[in-house]
C-alpha atoms as a PDB file:
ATOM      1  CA  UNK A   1     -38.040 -58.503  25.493  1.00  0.00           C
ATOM      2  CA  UNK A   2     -37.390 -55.349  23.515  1.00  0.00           C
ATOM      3  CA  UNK A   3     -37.265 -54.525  19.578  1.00  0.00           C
ATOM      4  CA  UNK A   4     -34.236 -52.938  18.643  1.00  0.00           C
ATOM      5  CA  UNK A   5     -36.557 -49.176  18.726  1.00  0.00           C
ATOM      6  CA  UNK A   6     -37.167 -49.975  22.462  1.00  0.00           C
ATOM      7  CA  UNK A   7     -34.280 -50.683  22.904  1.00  0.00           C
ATOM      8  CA  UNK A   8     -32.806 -47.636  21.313  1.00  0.00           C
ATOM      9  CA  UNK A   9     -35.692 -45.403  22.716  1.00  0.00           C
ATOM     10  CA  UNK A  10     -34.998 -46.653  26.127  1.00  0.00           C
ATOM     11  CA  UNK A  11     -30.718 -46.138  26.034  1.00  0.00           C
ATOM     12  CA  UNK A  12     -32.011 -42.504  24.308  1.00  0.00           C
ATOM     13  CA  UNK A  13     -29.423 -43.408  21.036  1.00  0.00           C
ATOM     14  CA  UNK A  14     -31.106 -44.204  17.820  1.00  0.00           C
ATOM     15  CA  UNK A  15     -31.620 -47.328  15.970  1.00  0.00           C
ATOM     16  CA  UNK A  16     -28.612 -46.318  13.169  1.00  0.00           C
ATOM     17  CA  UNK A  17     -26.600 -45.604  16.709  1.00  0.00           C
ATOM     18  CA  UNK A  18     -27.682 -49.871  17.761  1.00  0.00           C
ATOM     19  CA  UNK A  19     -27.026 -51.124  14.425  1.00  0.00           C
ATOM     20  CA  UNK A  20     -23.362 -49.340  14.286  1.00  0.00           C
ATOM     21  CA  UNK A  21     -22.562 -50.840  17.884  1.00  0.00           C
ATOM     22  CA  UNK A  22     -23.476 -53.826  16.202  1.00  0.00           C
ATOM     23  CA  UNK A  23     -21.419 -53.420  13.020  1.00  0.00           C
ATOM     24  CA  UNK A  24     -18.367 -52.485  15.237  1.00  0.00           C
ATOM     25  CA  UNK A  25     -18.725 -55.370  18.240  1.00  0.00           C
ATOM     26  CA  UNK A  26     -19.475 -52.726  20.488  1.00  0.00           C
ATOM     27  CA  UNK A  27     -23.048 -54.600  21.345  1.00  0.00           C
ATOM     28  CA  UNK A  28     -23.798 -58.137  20.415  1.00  0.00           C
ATOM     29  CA  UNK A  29     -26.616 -58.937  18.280  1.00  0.00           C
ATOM     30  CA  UNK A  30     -29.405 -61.613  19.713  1.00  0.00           C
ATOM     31  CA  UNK A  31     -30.311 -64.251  17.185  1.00  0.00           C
ATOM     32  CA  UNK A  32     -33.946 -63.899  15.720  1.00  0.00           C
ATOM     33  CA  UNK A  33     -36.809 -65.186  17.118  1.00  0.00           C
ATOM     34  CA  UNK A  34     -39.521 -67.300  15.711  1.00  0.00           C
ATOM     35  CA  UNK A  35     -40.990 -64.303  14.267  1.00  0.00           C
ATOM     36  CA  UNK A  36     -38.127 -63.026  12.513  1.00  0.00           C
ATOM     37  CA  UNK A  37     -37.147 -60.108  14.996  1.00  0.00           C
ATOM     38  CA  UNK A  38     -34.405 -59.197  17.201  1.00  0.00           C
ATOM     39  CA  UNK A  39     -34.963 -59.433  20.706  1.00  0.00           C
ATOM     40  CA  UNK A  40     -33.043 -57.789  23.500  1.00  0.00           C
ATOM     41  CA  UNK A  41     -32.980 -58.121  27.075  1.00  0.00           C
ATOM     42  CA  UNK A  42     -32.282 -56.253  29.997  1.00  0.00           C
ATOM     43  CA  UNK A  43     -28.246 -56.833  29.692  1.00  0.00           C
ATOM     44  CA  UNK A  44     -28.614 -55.040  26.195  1.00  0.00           C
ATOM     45  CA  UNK A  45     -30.305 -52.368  27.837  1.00  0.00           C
ATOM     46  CA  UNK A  46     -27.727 -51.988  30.295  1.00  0.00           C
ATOM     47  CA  UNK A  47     -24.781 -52.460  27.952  1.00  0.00           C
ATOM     48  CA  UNK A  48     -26.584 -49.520  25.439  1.00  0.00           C
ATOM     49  CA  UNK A  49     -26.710 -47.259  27.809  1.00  0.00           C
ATOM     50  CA  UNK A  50     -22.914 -47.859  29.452  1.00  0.00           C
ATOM     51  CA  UNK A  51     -21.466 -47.225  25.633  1.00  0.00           C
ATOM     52  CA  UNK A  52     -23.844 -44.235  25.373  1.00  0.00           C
ATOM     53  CA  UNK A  53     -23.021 -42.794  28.383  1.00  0.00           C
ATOM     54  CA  UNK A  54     -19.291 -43.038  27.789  1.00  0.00           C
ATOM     55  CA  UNK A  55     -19.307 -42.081  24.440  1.00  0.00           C
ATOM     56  CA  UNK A  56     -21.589 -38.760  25.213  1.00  0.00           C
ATOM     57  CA  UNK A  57     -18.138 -38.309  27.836  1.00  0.00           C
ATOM     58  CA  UNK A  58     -16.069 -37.994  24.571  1.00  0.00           C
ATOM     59  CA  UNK A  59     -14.974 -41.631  25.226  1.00  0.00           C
ATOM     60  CA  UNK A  60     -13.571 -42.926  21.080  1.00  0.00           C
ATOM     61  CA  UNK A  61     -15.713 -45.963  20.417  1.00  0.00           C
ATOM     62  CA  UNK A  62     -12.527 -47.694  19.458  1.00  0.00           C
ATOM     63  CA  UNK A  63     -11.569 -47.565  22.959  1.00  0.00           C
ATOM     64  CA  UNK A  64     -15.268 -48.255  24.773  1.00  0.00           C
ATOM     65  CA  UNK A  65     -14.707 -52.049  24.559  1.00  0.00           C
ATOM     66  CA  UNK A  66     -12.090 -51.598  26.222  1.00  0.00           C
ATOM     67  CA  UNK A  67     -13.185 -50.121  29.095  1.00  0.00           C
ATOM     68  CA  UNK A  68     -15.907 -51.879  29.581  1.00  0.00           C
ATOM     69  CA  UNK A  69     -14.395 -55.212  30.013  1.00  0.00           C
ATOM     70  CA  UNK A  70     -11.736 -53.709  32.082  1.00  0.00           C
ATOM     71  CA  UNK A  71     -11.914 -53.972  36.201  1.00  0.00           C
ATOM     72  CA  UNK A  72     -11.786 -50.745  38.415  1.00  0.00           C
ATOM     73  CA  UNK A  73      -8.051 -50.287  38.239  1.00  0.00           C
ATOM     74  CA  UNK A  74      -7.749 -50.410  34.450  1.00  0.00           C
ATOM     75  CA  UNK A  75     -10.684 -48.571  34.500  1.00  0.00           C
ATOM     76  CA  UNK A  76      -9.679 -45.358  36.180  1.00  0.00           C
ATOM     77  CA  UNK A  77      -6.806 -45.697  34.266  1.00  0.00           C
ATOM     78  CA  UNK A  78      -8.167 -45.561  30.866  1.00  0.00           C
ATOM     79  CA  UNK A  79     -10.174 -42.383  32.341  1.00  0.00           C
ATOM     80  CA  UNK A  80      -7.204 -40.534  33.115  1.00  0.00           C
ATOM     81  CA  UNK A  81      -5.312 -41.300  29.712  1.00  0.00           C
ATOM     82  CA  UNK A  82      -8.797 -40.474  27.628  1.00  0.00           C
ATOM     83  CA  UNK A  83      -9.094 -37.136  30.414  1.00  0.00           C
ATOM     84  CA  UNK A  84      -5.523 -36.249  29.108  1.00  0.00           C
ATOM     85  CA  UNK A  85      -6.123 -36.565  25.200  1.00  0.00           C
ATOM     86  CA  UNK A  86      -9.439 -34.002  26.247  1.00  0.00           C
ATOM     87  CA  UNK A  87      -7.171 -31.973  27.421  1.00  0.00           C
ATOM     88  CA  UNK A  88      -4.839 -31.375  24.804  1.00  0.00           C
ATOM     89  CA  UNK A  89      -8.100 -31.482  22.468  1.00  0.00           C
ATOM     90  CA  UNK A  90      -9.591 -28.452  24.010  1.00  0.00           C
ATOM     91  CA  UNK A  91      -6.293 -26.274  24.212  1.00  0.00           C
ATOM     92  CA  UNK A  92      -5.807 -27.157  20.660  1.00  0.00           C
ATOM     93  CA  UNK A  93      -9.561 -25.756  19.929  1.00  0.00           C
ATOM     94  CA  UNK A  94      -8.850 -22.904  22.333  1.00  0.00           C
ATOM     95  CA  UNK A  95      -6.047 -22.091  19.851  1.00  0.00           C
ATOM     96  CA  UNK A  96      -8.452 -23.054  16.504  1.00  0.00           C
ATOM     97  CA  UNK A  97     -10.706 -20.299  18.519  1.00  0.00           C
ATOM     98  CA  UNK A  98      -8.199 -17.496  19.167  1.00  0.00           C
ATOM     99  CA  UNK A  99      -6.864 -17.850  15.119  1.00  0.00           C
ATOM    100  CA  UNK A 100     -10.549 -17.732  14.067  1.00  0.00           C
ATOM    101  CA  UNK A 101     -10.980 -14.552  16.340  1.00  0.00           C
ATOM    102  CA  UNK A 102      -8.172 -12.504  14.513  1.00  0.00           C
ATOM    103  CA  UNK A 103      -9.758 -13.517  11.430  1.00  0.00           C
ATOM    104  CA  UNK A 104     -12.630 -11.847  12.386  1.00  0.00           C
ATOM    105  CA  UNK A 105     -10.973  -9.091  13.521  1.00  0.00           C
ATOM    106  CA  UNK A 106      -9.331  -8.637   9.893  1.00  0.00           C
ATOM    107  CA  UNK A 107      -6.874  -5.900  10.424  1.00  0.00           C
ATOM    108  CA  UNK A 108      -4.987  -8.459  13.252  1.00  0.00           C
ATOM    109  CA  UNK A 109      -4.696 -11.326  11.045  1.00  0.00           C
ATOM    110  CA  UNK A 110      -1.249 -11.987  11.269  1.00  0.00           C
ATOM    111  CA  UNK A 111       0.214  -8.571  12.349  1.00  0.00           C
ATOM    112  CA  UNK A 112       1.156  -7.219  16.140  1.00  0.00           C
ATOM    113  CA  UNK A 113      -1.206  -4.406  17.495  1.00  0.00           C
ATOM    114  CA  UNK A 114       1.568  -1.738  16.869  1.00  0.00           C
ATOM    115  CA  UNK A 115       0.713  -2.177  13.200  1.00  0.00           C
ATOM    116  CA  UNK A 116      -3.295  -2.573  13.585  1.00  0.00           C
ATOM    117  CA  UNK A 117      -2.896   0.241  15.586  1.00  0.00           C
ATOM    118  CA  UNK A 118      -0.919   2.437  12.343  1.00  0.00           C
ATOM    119  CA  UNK A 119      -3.537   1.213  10.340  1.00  0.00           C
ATOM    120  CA  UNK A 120      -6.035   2.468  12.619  1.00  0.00           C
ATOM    121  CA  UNK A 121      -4.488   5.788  12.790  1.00  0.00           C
ATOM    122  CA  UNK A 122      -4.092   6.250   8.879  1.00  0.00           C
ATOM    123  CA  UNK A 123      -8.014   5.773   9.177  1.00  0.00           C
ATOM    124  CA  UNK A 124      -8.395   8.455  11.292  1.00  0.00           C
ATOM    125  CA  UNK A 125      -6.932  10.775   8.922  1.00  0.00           C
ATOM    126  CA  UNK A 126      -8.919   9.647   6.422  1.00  0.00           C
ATOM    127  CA  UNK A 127      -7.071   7.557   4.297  1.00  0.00           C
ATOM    128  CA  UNK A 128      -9.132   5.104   1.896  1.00  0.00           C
ATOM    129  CA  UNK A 129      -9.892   1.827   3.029  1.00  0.00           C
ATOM    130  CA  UNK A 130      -8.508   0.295  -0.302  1.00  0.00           C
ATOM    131  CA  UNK A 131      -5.049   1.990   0.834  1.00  0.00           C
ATOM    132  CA  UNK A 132      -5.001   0.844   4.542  1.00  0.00           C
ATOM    133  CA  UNK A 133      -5.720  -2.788   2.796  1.00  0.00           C
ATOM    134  CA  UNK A 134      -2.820  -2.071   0.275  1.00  0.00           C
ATOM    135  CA  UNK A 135      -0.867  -1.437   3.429  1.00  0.00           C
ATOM    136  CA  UNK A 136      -2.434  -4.164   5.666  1.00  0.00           C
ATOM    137  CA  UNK A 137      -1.571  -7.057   3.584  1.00  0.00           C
ATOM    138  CA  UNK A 138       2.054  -5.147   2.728  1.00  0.00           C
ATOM    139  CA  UNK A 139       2.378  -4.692   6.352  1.00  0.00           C
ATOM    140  CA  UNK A 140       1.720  -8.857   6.587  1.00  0.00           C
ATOM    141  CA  UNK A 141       4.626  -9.712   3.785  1.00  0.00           C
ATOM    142  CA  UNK A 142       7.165  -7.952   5.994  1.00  0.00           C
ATOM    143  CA  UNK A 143       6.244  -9.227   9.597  1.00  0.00           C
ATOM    144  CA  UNK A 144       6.181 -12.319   8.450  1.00  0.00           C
ATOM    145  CA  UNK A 145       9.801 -11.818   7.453  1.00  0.00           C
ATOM    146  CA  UNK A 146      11.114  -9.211  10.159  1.00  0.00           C
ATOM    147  CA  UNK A 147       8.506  -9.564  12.775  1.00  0.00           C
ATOM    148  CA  UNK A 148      10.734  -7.565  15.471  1.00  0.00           C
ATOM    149  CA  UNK A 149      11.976  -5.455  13.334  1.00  0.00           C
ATOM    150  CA  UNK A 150       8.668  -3.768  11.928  1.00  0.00           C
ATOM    151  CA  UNK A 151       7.910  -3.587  15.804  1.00  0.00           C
ATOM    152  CA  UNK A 152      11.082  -1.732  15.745  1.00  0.00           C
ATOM    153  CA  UNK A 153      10.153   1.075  13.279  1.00  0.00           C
ATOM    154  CA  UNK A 154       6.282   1.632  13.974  1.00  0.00           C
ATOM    155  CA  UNK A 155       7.332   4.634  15.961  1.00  0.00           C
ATOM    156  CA  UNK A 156       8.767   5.788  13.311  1.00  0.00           C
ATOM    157  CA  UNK A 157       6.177   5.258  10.984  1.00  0.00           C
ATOM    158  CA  UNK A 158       3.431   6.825  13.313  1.00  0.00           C
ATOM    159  CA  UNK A 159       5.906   9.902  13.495  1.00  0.00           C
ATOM    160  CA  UNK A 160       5.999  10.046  10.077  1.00  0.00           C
ATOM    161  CA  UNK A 161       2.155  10.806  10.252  1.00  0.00           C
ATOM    162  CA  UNK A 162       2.822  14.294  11.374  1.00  0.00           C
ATOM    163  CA  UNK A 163       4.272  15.026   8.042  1.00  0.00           C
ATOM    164  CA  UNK A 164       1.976  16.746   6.093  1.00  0.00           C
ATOM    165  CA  UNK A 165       3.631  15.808   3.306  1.00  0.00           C
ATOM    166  CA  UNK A 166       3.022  12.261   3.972  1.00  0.00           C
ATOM    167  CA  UNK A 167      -0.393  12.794   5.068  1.00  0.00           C
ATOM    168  CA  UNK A 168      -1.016  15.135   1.423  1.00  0.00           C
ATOM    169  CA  UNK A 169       0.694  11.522  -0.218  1.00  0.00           C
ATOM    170  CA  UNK A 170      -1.665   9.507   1.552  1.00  0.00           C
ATOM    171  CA  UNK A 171      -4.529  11.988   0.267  1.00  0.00           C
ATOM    172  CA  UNK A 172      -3.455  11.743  -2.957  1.00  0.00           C
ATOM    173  CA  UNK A 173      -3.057   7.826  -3.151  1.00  0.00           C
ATOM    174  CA  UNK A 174      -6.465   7.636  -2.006  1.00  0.00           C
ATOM    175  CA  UNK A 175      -8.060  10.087  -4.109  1.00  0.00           C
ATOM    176  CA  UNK A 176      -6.501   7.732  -7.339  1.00  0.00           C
ATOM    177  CA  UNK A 177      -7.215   4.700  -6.148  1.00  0.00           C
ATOM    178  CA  UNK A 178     -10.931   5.616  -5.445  1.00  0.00           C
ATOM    179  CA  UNK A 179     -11.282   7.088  -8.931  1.00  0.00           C
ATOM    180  CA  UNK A 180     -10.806   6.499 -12.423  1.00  0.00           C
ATOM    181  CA  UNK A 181      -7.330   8.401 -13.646  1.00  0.00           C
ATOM    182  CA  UNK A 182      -5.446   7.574 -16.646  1.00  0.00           C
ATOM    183  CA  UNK A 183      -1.801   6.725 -16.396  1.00  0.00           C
ATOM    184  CA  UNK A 184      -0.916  10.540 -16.933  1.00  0.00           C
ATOM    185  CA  UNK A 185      -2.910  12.099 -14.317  1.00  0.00           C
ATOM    186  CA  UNK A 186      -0.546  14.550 -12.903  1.00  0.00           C
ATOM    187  CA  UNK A 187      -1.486  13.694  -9.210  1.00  0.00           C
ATOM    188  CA  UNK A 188       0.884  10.336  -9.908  1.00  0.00           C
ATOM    189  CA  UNK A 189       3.465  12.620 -10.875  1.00  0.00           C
ATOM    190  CA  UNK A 190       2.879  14.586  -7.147  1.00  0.00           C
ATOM    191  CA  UNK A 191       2.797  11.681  -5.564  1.00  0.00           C
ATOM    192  CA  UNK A 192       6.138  10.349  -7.109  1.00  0.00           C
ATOM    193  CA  UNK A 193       7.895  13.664  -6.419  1.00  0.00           C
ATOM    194  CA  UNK A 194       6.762  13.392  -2.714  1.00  0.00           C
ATOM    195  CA  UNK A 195       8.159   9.167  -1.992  1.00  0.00           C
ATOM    196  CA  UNK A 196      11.359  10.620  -3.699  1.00  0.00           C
ATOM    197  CA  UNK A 197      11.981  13.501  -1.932  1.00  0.00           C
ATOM    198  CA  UNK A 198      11.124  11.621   1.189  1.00  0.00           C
ATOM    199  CA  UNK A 199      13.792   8.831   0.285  1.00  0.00           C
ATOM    200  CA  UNK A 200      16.130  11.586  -0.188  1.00  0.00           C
ATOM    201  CA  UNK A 201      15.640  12.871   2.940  1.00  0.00           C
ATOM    202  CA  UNK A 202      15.820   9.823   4.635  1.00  0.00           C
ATOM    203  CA  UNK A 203      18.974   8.852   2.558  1.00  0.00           C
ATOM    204  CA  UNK A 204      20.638  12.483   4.245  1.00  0.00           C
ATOM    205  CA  UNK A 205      20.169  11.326   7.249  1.00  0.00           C
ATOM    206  CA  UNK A 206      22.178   8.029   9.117  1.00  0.00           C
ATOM    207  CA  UNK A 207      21.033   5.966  11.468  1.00  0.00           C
ATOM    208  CA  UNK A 208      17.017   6.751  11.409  1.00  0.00           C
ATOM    209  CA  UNK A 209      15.114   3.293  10.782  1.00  0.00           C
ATOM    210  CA  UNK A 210      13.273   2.804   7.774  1.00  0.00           C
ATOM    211  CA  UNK A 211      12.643   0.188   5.128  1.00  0.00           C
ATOM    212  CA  UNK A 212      15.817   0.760   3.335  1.00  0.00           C
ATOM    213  CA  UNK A 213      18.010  -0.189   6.046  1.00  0.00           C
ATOM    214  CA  UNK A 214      17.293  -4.134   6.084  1.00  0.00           C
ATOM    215  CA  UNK A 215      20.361  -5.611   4.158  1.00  0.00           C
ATOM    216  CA  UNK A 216      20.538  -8.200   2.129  1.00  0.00           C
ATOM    217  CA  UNK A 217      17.368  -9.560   1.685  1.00  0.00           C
ATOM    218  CA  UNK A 218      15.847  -8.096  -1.072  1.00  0.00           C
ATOM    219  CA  UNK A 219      12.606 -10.449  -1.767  1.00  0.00           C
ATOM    220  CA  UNK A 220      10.367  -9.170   0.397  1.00  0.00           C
ATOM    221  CA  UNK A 221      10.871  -5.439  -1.599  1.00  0.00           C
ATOM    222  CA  UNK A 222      10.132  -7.079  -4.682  1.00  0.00           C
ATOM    223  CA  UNK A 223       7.113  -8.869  -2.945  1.00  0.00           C
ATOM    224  CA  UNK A 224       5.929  -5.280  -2.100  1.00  0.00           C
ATOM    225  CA  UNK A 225       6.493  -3.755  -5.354  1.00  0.00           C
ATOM    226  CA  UNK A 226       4.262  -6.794  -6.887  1.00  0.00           C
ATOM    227  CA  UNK A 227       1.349  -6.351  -4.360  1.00  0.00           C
ATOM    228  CA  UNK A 228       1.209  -3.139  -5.484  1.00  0.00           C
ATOM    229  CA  UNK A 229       0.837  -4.154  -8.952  1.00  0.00           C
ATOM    230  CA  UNK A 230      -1.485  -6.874  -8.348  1.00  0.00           C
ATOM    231  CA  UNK A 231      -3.466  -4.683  -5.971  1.00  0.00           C
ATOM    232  CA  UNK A 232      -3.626  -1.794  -8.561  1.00  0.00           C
ATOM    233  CA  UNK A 233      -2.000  -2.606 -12.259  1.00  0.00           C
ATOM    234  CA  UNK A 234      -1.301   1.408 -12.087  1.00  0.00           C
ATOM    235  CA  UNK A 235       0.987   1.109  -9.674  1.00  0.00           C
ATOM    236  CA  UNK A 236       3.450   0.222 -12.534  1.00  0.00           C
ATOM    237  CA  UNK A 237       3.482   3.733 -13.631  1.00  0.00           C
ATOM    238  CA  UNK A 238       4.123   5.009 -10.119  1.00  0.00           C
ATOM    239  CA  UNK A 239       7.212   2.558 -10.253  1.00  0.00           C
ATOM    240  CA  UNK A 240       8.219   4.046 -13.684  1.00  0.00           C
ATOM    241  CA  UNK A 241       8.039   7.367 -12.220  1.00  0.00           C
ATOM    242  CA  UNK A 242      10.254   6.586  -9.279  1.00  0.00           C
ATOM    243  CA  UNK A 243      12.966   5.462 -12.005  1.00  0.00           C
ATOM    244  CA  UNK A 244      12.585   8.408 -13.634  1.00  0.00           C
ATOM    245  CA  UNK A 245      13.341  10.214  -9.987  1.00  0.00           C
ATOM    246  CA  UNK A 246      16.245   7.821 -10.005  1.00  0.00           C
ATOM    247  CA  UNK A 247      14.897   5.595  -7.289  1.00  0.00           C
ATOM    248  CA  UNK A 248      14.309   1.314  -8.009  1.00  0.00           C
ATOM    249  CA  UNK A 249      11.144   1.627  -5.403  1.00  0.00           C
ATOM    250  CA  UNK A 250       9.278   3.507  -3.165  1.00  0.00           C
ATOM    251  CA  UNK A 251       9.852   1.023  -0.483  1.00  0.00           C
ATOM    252  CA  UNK A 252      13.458   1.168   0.257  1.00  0.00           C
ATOM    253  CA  UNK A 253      16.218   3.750  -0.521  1.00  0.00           C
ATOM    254  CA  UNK A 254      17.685   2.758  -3.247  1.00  0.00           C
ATOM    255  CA  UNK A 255      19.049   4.644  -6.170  1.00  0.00           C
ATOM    256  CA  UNK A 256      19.482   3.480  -9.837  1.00  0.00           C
ATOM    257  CA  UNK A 257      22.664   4.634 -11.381  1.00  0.00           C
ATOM    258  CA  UNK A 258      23.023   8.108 -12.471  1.00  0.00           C
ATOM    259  CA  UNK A 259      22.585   9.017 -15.985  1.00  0.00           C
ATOM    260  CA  UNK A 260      23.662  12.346 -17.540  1.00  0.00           C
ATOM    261  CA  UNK A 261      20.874  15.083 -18.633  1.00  0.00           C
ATOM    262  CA  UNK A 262      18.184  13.454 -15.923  1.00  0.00           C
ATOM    263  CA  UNK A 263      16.499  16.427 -14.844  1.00  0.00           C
ATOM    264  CA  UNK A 264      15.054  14.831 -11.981  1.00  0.00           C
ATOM    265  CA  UNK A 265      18.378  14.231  -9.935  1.00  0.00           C
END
């Protein structure tokens, strides 16, 4: 006859393992003997180690008790429903695996490869790697909104990379962001005269894909213009000057009313 730590030593569970079987009617508890201890026999052994073994096999304990009062057709059955619920188990960790993957990769969280790839590129020409965040988590605000449609213009937007007036605002964006400048640096001012002109451009000429052209849904704009803010509270000023070029944004192309005696239109 075996203590309850032979007995667990023997099944290979430990004695808090025994005493929960107990608590839960998985195992039945002997009486005491004369000397005040719990004895089990061979049965417990063999019972111990059938609930280990099946509960090792990802077997619920709630349904052990179950299975091993059941005969060999109710058996195999319980088997194939508890082999099914594994199965949907590990596809749903496969998935928990391939989210915490693209977490890791940082850049792919939540975006298509066309736009890691952009971000990749604006890298390459040496853009800081406070801007390509600026633009990363911009970049997530719209997919999330337009995901085919920002698939759509990423040809566009690498094209726009051969600019070097786009590459010189990129330059510029990451020279101020990486320093210290006061709200009237004049490199703000170049950089405001370059989005504007750009919008102009792009306002000249119909039917090219850009920002601007998504109608009627004007939320995720403002949720890029207060990124921006958030990110980097002088971004305000650049907004200011982008009124004063007679443009609401930088992110779509839109133009505030004219007034008279603006020297910038």
């Amino acid at each position: 006859m075996l203590t309850i730590g032979q007995l667990a030593a023997y099944a290979g569970v430990t004695v808090r393992a025994v005493r929960h079987y107990h608590q839960i009617g998985l195992l039945p508890e002997p009486d005491r003997d004369a000397s005040g201890y719990r004895r089990y026999g061979a049965r417990a052994v063999v019972a111990l180690i059938k609930i280990r073994t099946l509960a090792n096999a990802g077997v619920p304990l709630s349904r052990i008790g179950e299975m091993l009062d059941a005969d060999e057709s109710a058996f195999a059955e319980a088997v194939q429903r508890i082999d099914a619920h594994l199965r949907e188990e590990i596809a749903r960790l496969e998935a928990s695996r391939a989210q915490i993957a693209r977490l890791a990769a940082g850049d792919s969280l939540a975006l298509p490869p066309e736009v890691t790839a952009y971000l990749d590129r604006l890298r390459e020409i040496g853009v800081s790697e406070r801007i390509v965040e600026g633009e990363r988590d911009g970049w997530i605000l719209l997919t999330a909104r337009w995901p085919d449609y920002v698939r759509e213009i990423m040809p566009a937007k690498f094209a726009q990379l051969d600019d070097p007036q786009v590459v010189r605002l990129y330059r510029i964006l990451s020279e101020l962001v990486d320093g210290d400048p006061s709200d009237d640096d004049p490199r703000l001012a170049e950089a405001a005269d370059i989005m504007a002109a750009g919008l102009a451009a792009h306002a000249e000429t119909a039917g090219e894909s850009d920002l601007g052209d998504v109608p009627h849904d004007d939320l995720p704009f403002h949720l890029l213009d207060a990124l921006a803010v958030e990110t980097d509270p002088r971004a305000q000023r650049m907004l200011e000057l982008m009124r004063q070029r007679g443009w609401a944004t930088w992110t779509r192309t839109e133009r505030l009313p004219r007034r008279p005696h603006d020297p910038h239109r």
